[in-house]
C-alpha atoms as a PDB file:
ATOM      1  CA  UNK A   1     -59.784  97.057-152.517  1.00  0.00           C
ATOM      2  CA  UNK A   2     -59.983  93.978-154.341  1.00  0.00           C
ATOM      3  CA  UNK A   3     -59.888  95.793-157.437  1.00  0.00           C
ATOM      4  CA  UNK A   4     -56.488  97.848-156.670  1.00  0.00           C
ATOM      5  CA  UNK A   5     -54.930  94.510-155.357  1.00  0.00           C
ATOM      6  CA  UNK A   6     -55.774  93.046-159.010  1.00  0.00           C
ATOM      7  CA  UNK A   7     -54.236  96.098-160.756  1.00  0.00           C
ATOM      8  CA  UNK A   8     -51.218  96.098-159.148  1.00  0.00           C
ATOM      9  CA  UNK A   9     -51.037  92.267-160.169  1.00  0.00           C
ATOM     10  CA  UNK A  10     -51.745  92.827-163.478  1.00  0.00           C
ATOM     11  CA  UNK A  11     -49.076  95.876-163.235  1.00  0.00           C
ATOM     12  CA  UNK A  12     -46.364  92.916-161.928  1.00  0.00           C
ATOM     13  CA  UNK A  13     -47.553  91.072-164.983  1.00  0.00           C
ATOM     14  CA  UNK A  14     -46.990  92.839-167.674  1.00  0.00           C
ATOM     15  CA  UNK A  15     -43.440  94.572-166.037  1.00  0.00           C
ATOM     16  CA  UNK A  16     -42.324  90.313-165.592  1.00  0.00           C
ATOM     17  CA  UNK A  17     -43.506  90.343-169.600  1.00  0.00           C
ATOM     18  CA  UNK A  18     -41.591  93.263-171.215  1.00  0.00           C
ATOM     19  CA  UNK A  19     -38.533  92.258-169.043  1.00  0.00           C
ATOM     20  CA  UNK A  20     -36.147  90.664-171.654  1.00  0.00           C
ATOM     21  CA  UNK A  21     -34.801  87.192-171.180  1.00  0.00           C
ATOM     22  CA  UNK A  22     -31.174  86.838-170.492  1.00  0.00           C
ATOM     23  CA  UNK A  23     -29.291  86.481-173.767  1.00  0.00           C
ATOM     24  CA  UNK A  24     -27.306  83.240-173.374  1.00  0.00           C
ATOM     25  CA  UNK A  25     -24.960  85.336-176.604  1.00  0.00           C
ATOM     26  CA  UNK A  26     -23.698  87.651-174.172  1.00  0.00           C
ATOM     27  CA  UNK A  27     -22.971  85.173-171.481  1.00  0.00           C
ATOM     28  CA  UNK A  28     -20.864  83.147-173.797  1.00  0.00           C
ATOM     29  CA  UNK A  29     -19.043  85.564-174.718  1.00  0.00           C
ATOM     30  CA  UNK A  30     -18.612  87.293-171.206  1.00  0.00           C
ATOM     31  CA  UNK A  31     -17.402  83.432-170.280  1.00  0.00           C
ATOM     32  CA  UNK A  32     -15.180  83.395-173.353  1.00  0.00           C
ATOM     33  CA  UNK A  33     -13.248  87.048-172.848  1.00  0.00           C
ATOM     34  CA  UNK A  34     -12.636  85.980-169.102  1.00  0.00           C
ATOM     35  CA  UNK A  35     -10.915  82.609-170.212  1.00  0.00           C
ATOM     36  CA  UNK A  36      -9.020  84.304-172.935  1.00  0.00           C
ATOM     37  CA  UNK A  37      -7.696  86.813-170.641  1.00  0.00           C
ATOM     38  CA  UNK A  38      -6.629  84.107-168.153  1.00  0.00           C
ATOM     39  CA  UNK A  39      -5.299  82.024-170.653  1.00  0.00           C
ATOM     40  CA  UNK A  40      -3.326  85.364-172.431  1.00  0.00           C
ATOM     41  CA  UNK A  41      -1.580  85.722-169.149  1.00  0.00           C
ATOM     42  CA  UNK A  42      -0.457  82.355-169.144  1.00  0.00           C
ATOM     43  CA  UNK A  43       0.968  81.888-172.469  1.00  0.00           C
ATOM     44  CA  UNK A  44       2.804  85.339-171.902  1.00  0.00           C
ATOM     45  CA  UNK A  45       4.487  84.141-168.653  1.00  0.00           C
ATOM     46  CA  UNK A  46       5.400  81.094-170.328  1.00  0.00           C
ATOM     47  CA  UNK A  47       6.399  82.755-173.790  1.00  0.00           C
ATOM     48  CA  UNK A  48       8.934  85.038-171.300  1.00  0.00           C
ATOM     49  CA  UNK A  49      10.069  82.073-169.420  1.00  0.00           C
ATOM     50  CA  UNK A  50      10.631  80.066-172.229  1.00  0.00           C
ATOM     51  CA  UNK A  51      12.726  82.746-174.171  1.00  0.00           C
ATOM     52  CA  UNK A  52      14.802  83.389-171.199  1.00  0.00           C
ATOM     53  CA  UNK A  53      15.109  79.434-170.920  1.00  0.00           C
ATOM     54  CA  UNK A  54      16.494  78.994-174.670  1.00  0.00           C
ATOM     55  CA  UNK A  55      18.440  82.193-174.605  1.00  0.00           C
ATOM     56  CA  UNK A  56      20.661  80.948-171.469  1.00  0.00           C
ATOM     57  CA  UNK A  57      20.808  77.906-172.596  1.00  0.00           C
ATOM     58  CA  UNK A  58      24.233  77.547-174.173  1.00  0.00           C
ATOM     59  CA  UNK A  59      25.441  78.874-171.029  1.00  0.00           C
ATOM     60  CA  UNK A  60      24.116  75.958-168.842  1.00  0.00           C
ATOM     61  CA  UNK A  61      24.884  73.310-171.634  1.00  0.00           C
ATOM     62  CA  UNK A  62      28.501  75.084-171.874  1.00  0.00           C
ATOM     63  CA  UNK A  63      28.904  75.507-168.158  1.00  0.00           C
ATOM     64  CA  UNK A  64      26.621  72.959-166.225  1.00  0.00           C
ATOM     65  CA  UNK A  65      25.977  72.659-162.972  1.00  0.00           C
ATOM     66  CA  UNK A  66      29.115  74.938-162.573  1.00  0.00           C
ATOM     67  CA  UNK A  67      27.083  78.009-163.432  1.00  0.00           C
ATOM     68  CA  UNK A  68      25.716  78.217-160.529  1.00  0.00           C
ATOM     69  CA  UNK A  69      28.218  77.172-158.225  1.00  0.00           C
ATOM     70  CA  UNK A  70      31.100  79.259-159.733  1.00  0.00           C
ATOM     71  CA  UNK A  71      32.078  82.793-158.526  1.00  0.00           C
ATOM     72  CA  UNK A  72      33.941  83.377-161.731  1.00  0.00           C
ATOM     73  CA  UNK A  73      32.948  86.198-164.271  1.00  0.00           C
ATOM     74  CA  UNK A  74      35.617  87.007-167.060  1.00  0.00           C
ATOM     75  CA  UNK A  75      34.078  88.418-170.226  1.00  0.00           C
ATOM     76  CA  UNK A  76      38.224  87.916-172.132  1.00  0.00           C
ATOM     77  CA  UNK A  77      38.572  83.992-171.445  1.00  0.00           C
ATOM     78  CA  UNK A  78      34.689  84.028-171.387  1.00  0.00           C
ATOM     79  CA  UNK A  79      34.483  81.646-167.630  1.00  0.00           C
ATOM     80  CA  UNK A  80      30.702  82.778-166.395  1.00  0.00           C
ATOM     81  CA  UNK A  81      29.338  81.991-162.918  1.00  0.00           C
ATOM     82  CA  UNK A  82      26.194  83.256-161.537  1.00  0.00           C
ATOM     83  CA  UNK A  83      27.065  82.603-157.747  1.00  0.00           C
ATOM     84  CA  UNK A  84      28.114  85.622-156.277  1.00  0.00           C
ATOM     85  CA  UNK A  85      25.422  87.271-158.064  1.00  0.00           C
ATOM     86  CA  UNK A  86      22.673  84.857-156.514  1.00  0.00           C
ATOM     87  CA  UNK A  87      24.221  85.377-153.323  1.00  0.00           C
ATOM     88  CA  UNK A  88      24.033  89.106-153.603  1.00  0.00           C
ATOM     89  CA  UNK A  89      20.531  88.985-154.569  1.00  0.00           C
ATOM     90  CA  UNK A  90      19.627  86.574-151.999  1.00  0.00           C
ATOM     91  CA  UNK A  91      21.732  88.661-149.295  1.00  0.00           C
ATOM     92  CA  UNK A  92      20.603  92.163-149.791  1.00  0.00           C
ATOM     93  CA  UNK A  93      16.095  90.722-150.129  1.00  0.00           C
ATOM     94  CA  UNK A  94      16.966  89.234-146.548  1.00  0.00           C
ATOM     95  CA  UNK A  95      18.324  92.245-145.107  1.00  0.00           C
ATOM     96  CA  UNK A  96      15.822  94.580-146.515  1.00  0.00           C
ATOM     97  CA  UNK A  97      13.134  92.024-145.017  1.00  0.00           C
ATOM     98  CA  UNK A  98      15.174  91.855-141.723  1.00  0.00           C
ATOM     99  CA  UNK A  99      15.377  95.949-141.990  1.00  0.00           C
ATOM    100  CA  UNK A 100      11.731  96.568-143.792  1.00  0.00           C
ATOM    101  CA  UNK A 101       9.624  94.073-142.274  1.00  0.00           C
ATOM    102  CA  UNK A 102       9.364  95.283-138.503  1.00  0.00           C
ATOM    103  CA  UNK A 103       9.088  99.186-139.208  1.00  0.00           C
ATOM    104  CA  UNK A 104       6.463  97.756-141.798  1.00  0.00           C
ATOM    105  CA  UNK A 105       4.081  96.478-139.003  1.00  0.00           C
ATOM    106  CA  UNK A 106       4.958  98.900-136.581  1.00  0.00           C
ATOM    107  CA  UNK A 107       3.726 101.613-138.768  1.00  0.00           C
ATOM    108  CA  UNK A 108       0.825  99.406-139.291  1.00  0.00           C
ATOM    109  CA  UNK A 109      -0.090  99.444-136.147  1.00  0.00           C
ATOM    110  CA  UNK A 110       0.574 102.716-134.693  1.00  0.00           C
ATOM    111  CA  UNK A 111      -1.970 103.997-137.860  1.00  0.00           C
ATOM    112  CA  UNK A 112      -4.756 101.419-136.454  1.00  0.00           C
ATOM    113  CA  UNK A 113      -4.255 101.767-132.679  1.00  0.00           C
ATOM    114  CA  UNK A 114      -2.195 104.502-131.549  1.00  0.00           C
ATOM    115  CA  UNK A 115      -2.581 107.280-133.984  1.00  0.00           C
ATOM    116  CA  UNK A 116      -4.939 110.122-133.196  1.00  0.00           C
ATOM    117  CA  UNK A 117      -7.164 110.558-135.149  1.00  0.00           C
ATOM    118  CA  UNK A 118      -6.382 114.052-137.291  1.00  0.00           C
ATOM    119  CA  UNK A 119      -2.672 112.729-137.835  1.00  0.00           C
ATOM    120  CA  UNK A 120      -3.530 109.177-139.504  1.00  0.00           C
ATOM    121  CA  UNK A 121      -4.616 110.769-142.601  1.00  0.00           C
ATOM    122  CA  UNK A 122      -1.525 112.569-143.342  1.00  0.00           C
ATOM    123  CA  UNK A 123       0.692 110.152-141.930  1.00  0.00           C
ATOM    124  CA  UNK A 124      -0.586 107.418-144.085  1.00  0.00           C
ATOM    125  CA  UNK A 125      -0.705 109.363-147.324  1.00  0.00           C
ATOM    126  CA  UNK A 126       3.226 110.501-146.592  1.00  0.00           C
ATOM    127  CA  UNK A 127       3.757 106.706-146.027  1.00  0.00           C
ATOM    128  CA  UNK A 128       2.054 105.862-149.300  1.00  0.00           C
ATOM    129  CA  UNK A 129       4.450 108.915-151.064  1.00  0.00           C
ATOM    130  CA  UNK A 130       7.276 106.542-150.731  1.00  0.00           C
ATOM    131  CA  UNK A 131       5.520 103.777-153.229  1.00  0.00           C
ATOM    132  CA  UNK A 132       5.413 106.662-155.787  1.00  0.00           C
ATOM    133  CA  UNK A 133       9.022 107.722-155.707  1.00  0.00           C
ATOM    134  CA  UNK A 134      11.350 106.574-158.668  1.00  0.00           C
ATOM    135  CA  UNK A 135      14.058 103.632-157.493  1.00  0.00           C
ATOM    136  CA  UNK A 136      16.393 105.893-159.911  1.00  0.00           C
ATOM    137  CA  UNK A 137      15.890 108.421-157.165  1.00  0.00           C
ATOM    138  CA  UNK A 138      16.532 106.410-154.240  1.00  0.00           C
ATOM    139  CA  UNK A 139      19.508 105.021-156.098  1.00  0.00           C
ATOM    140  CA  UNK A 140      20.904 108.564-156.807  1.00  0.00           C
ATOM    141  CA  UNK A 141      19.595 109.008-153.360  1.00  0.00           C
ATOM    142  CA  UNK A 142      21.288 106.269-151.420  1.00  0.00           C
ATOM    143  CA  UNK A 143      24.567 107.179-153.531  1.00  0.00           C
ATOM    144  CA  UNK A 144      25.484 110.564-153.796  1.00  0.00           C
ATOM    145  CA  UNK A 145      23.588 111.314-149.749  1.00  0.00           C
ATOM    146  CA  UNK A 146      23.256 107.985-147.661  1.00  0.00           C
ATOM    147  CA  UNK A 147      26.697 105.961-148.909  1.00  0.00           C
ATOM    148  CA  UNK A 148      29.150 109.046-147.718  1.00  0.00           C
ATOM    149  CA  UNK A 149      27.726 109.487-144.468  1.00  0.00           C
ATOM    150  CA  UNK A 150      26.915 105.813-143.844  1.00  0.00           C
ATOM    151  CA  UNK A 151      30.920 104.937-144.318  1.00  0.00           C
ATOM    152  CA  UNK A 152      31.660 108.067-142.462  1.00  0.00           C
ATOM    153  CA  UNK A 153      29.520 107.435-139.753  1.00  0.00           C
ATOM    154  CA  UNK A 154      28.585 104.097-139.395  1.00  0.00           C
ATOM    155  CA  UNK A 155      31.457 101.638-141.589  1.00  0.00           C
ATOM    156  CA  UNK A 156      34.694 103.421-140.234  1.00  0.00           C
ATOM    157  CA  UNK A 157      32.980 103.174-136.543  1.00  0.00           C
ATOM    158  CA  UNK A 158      32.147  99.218-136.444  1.00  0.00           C
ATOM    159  CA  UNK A 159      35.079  98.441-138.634  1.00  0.00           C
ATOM    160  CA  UNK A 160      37.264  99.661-135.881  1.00  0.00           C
ATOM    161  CA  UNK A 161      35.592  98.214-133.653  1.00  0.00           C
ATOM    162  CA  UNK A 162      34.911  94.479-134.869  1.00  0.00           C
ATOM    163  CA  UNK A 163      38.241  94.151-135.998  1.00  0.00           C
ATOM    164  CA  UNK A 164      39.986  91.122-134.794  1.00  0.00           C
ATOM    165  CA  UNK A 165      37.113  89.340-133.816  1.00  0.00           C
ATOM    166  CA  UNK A 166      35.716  86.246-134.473  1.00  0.00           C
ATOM    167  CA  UNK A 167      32.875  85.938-136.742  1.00  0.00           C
ATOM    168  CA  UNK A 168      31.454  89.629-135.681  1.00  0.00           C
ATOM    169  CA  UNK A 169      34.609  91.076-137.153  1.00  0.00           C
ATOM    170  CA  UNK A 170      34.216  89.627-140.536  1.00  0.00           C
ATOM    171  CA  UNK A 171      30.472  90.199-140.845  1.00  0.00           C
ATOM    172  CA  UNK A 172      31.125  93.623-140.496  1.00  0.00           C
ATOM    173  CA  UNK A 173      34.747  94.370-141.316  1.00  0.00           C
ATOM    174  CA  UNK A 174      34.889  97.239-144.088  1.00  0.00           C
ATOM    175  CA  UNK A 175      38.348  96.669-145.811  1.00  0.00           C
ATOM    176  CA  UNK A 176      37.485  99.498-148.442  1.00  0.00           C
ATOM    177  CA  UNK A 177      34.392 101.795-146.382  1.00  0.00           C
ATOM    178  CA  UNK A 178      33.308 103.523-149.230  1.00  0.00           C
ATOM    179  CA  UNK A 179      29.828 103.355-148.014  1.00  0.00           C
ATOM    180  CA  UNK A 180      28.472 100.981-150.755  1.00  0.00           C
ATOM    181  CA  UNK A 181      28.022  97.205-150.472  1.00  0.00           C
ATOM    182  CA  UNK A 182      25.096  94.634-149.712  1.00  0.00           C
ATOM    183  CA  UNK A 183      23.702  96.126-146.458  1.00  0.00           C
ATOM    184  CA  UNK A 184      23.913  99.633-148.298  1.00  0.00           C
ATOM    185  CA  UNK A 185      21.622  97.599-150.465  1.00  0.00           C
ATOM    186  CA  UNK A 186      19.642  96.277-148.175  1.00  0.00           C
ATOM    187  CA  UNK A 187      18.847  99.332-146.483  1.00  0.00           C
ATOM    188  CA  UNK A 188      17.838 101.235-149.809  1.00  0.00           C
ATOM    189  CA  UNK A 189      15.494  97.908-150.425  1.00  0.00           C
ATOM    190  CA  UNK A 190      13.999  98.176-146.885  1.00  0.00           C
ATOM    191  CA  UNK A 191      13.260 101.775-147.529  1.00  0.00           C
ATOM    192  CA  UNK A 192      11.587 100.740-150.720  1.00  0.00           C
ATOM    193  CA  UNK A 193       9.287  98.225-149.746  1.00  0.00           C
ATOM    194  CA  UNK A 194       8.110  99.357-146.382  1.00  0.00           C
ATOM    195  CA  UNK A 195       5.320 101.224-148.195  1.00  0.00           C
ATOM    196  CA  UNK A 196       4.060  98.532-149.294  1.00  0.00           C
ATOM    197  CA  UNK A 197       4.081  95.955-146.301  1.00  0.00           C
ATOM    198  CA  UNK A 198       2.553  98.740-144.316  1.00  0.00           C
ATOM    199  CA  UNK A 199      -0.126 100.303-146.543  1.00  0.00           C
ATOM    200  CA  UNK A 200      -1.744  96.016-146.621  1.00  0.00           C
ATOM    201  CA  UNK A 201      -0.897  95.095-143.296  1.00  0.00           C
ATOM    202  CA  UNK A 202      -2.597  98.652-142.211  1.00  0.00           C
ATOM    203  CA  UNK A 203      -5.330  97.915-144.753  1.00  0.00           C
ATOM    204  CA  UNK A 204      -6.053  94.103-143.173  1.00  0.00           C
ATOM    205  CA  UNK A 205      -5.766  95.497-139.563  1.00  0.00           C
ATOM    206  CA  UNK A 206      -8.816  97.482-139.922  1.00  0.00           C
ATOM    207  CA  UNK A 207     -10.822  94.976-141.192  1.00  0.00           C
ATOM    208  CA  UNK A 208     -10.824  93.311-137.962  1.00  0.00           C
ATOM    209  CA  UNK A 209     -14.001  93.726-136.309  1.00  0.00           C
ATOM    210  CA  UNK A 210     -14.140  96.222-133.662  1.00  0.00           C
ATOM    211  CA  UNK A 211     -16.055  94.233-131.295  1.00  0.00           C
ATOM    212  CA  UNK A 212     -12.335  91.280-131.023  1.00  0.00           C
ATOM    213  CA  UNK A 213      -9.998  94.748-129.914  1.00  0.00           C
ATOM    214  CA  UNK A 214     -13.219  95.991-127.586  1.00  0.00           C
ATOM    215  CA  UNK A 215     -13.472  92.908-126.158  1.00  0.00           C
ATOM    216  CA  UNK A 216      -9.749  91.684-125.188  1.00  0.00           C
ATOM    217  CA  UNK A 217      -9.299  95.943-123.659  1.00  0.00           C
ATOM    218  CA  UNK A 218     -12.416  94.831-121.307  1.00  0.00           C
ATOM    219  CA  UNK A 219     -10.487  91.561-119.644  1.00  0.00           C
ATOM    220  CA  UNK A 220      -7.832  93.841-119.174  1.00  0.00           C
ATOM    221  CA  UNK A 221      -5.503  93.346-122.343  1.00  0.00           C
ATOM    222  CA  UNK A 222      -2.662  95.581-122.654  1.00  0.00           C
ATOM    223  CA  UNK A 223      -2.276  97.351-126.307  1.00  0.00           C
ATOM    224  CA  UNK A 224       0.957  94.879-126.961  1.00  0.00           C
ATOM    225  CA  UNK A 225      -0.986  91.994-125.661  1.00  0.00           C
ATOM    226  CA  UNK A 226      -4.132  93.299-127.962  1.00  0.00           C
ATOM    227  CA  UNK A 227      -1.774  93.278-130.926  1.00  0.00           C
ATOM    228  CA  UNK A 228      -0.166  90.174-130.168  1.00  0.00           C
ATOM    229  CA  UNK A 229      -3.034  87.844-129.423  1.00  0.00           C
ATOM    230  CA  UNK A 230      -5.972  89.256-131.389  1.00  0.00           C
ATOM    231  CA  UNK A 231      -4.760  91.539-134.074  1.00  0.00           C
ATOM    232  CA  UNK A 232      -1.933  89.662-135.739  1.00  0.00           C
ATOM    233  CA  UNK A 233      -3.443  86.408-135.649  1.00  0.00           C
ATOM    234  CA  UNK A 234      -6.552  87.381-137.319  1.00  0.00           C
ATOM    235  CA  UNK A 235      -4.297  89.453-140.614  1.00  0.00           C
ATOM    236  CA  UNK A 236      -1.528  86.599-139.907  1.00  0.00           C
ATOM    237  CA  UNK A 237      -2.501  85.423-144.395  1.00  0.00           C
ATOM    238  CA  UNK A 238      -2.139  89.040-145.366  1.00  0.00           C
ATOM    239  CA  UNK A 239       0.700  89.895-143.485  1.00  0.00           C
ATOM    240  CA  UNK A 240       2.251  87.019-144.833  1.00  0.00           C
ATOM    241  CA  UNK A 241       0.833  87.899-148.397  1.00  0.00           C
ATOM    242  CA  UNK A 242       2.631  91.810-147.694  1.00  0.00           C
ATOM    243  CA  UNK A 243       5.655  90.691-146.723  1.00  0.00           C
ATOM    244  CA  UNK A 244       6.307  88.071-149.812  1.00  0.00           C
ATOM    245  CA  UNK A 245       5.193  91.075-152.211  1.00  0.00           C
ATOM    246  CA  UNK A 246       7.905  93.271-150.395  1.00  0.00           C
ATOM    247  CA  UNK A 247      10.250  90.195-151.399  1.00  0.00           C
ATOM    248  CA  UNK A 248       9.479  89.753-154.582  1.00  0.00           C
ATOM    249  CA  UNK A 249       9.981  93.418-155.229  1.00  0.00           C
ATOM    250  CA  UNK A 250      13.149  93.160-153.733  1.00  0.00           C
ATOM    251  CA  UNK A 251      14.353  90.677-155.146  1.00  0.00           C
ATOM    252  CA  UNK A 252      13.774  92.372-158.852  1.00  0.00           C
ATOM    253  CA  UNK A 253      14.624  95.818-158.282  1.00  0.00           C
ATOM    254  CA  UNK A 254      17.053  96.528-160.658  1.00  0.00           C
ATOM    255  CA  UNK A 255      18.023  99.983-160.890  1.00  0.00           C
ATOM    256  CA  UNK A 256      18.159 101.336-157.273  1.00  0.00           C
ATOM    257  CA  UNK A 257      20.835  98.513-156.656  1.00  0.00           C
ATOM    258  CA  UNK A 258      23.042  98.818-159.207  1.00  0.00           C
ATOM    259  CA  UNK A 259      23.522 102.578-157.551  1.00  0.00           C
ATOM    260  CA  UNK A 260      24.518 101.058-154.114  1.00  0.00           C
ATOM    261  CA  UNK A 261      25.765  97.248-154.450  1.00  0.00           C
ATOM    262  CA  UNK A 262      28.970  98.200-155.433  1.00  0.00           C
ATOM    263  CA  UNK A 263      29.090  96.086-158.349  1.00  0.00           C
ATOM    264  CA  UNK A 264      31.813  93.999-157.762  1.00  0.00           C
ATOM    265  CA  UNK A 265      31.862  90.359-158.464  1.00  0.00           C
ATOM    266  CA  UNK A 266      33.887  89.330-155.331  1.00  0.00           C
ATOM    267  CA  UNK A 267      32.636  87.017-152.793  1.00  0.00           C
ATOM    268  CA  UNK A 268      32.852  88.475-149.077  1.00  0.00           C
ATOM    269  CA  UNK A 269      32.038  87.287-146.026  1.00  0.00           C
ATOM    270  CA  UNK A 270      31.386  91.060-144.743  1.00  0.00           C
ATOM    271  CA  UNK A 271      28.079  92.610-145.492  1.00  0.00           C
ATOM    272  CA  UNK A 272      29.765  95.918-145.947  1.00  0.00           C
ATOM    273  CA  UNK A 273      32.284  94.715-148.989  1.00  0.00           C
ATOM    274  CA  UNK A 274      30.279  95.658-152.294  1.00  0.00           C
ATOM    275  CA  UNK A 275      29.181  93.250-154.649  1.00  0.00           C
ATOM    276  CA  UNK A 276      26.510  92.328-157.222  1.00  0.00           C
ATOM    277  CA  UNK A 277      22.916  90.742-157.803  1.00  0.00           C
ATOM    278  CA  UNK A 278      21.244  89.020-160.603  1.00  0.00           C
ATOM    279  CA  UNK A 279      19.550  92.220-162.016  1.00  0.00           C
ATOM    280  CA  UNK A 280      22.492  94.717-161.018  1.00  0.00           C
ATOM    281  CA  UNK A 281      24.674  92.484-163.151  1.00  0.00           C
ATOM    282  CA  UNK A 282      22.491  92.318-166.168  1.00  0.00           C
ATOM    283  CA  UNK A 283      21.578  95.990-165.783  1.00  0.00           C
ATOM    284  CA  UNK A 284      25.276  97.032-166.518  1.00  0.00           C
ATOM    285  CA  UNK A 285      26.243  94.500-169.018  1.00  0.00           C
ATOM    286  CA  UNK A 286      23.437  93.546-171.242  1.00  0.00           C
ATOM    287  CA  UNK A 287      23.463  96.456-173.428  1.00  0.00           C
ATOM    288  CA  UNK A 288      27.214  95.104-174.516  1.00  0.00           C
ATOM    289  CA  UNK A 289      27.001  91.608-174.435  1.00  0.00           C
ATOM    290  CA  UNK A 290      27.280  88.992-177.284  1.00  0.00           C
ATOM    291  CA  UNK A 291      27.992  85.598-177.795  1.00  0.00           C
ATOM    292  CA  UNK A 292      28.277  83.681-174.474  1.00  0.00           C
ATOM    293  CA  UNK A 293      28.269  86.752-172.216  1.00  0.00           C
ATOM    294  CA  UNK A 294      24.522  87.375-173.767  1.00  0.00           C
ATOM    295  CA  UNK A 295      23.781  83.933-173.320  1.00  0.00           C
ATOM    296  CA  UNK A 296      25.166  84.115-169.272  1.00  0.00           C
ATOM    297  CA  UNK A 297      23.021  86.664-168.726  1.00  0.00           C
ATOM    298  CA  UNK A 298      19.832  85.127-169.688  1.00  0.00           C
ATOM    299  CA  UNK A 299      20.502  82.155-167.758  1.00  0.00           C
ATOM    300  CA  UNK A 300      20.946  84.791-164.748  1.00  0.00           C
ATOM    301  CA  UNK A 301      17.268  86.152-166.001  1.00  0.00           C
ATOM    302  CA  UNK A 302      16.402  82.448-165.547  1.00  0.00           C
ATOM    303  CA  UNK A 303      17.900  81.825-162.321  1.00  0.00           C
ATOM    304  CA  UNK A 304      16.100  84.827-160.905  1.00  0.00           C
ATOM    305  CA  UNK A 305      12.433  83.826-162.292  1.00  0.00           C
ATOM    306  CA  UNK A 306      13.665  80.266-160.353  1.00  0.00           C
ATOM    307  CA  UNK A 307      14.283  82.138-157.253  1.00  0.00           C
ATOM    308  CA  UNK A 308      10.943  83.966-157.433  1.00  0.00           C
ATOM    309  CA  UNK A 309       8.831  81.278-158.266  1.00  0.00           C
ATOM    310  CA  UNK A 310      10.495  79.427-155.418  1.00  0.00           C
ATOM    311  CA  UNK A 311       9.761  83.062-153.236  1.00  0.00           C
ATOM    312  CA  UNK A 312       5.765  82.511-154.328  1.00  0.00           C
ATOM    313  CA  UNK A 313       5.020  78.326-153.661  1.00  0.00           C
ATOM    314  CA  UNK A 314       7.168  79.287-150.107  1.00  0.00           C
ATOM    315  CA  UNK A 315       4.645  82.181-149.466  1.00  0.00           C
ATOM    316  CA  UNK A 316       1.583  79.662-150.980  1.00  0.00           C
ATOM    317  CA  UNK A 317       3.019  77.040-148.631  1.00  0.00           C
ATOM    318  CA  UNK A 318       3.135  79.514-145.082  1.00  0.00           C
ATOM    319  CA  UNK A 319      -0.700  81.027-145.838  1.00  0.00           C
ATOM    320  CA  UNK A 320      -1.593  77.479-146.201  1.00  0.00           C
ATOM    321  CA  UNK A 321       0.361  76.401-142.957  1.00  0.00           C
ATOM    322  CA  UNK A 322      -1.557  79.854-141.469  1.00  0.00           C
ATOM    323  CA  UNK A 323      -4.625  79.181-142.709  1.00  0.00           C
ATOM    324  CA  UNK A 324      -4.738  75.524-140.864  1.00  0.00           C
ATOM    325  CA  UNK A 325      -3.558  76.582-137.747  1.00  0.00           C
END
């Protein structure tokens, strides 16, 4: 026995001896690829932002604080202003958020609580189908399909019946209901990003541990009161984290919107008059553009990083705030 015991020893020995010591080489360099490729995306996101920043900026010098505060947009006596535009942009992310956001976590949760169990499977995967579609197609989509039956069946209505009233009537007052506009927009957004809210909040709701649902169903919790109280709480950072993606790619999408906002630079009180956003705008005129024009529409680019940047140290700030709570 004591002779076995010292073989295996000596076996431990020599296995410890032939076992190569770690190679400080490769460590360096495994430190040095990981800061380079941190660093790379850095100096790209500022090489873009800078760019964009000295390509608008003979529109700000020209224009000033007026840029942003001007509705005007005449390419023959070359007067550039970026606010309806921002508006737009800011307009038709909110109502996509308003539309998106709910359905988002309701699907979320019907998958994780209320879902039998052969139908999650192909429910989820359907939902996830909708991340894969081209925004050309829901553009074409939300033009050529949704527009004519949403001014048909859904402008035409309201604007009959809102007219003449305060405040309701011109929020959604239709002088021209040709089915395009901002909440068009919005709605065509909403459709877009609900894949994404859902497949991360769905994703963070089954991470909770099974024992927190278990326990709040034995004091007698109701499934709204489990969702409520347990479930949201606990996924409150990711939902958070979902929704602010779903915004960002809202606030970006480019060609899906140009198909639906209408593309008019007018500024409307009604949600249902068409107008234009940051990336709709430079969509349709960039490929033409020179001298100033050019130089407008780069300080739009800028403007819209702004606004997104803005978008992220909010969404930094609220999973902080979340996080403390």
């Amino acid at each position: 026995m004591p002779a076995l015991t010292e073989s295996i020893a000596l076996g431990r020995t020599r296995t410890a001896t032939a076992r190569k010591a770690p190679s400080r080489s490769l460590d360096t360099l495994f430190r040095t690829c990981s800061y380079g490729a941190a660093l790379l995306v850095l100096l790209v996101l500022a090489g873009i932002l800078g760019s964009i920043l000295y390509g608008g900026w003979p529109a700000f010098r020209e224009f000033g604080f007026g840029f942003l505060t001007s509705s005007a947009w005449n390419v023959g006596t070359e007067q550039y202003g970026a606010l309806v535009a921002v508006i737009g942009t800011v307009a038709s992310a909110f109502l996509a958020l308003l539309i998106g956001v709910p359905v988002s976590l309701g699907i979320a949760v019907y998958l994780t609580q209320l879902c039998p169990g052969w139908a999650r499977k192909p429910v989820a995967m359907t939902i996830e189908l909708l991340a894969a579609v081209p925004s050309i197609i829901y553009g074409m989509w939300g033009l050529f399909v949704f527009a004519p039956l949403f001014a048909r069946y859904v402008q035409i209505p309201v604007s009959n019946l809102v007219e003449g009233m305060p405040i309701v009537g011109t929020l959604f007052y239709a002088r021209v209901p040709s089915g395009v506009g901002v909440f068009t927009a919005g709605i065509i957004l909403a459709i877009m990003i609900v894949p994404f809210i859902a497949s991360i909040a769905r994703d963070m709701l089954d991470q909770i541990p099974t024992v927190l649902r278990e326990s709040a169903y034995g004091i007698g919790c109701t499934t709204w009161e489990v969702v409520r109280h347990v479930l949201v709480p606990q996924a409150a950072v990711s939902i958070i984290g979902a929704i602010m993606l779903g915004l960002g790619r809202a606030l970006g999408e480019t060609m899906a919107v140009t198909f639906v906002v209408g593309n008019a630079n007018r500024l409307s009180a009604s949600i249902f008059d068409p107008s234009s956003t940051i990336a709709s705008r430079i969509a349709n005129e960039f490929n033409e553009a020179d001298g100033l024009q050019l130089n407008a529409l780069m300080a739009l680019g800028c403007i819209l990083f702004v606004i997104t940047f803005v978008v992220l140290i909010i969404a930094r700030l609220l999973t902080r705030r979340v996080k403390a709570a």
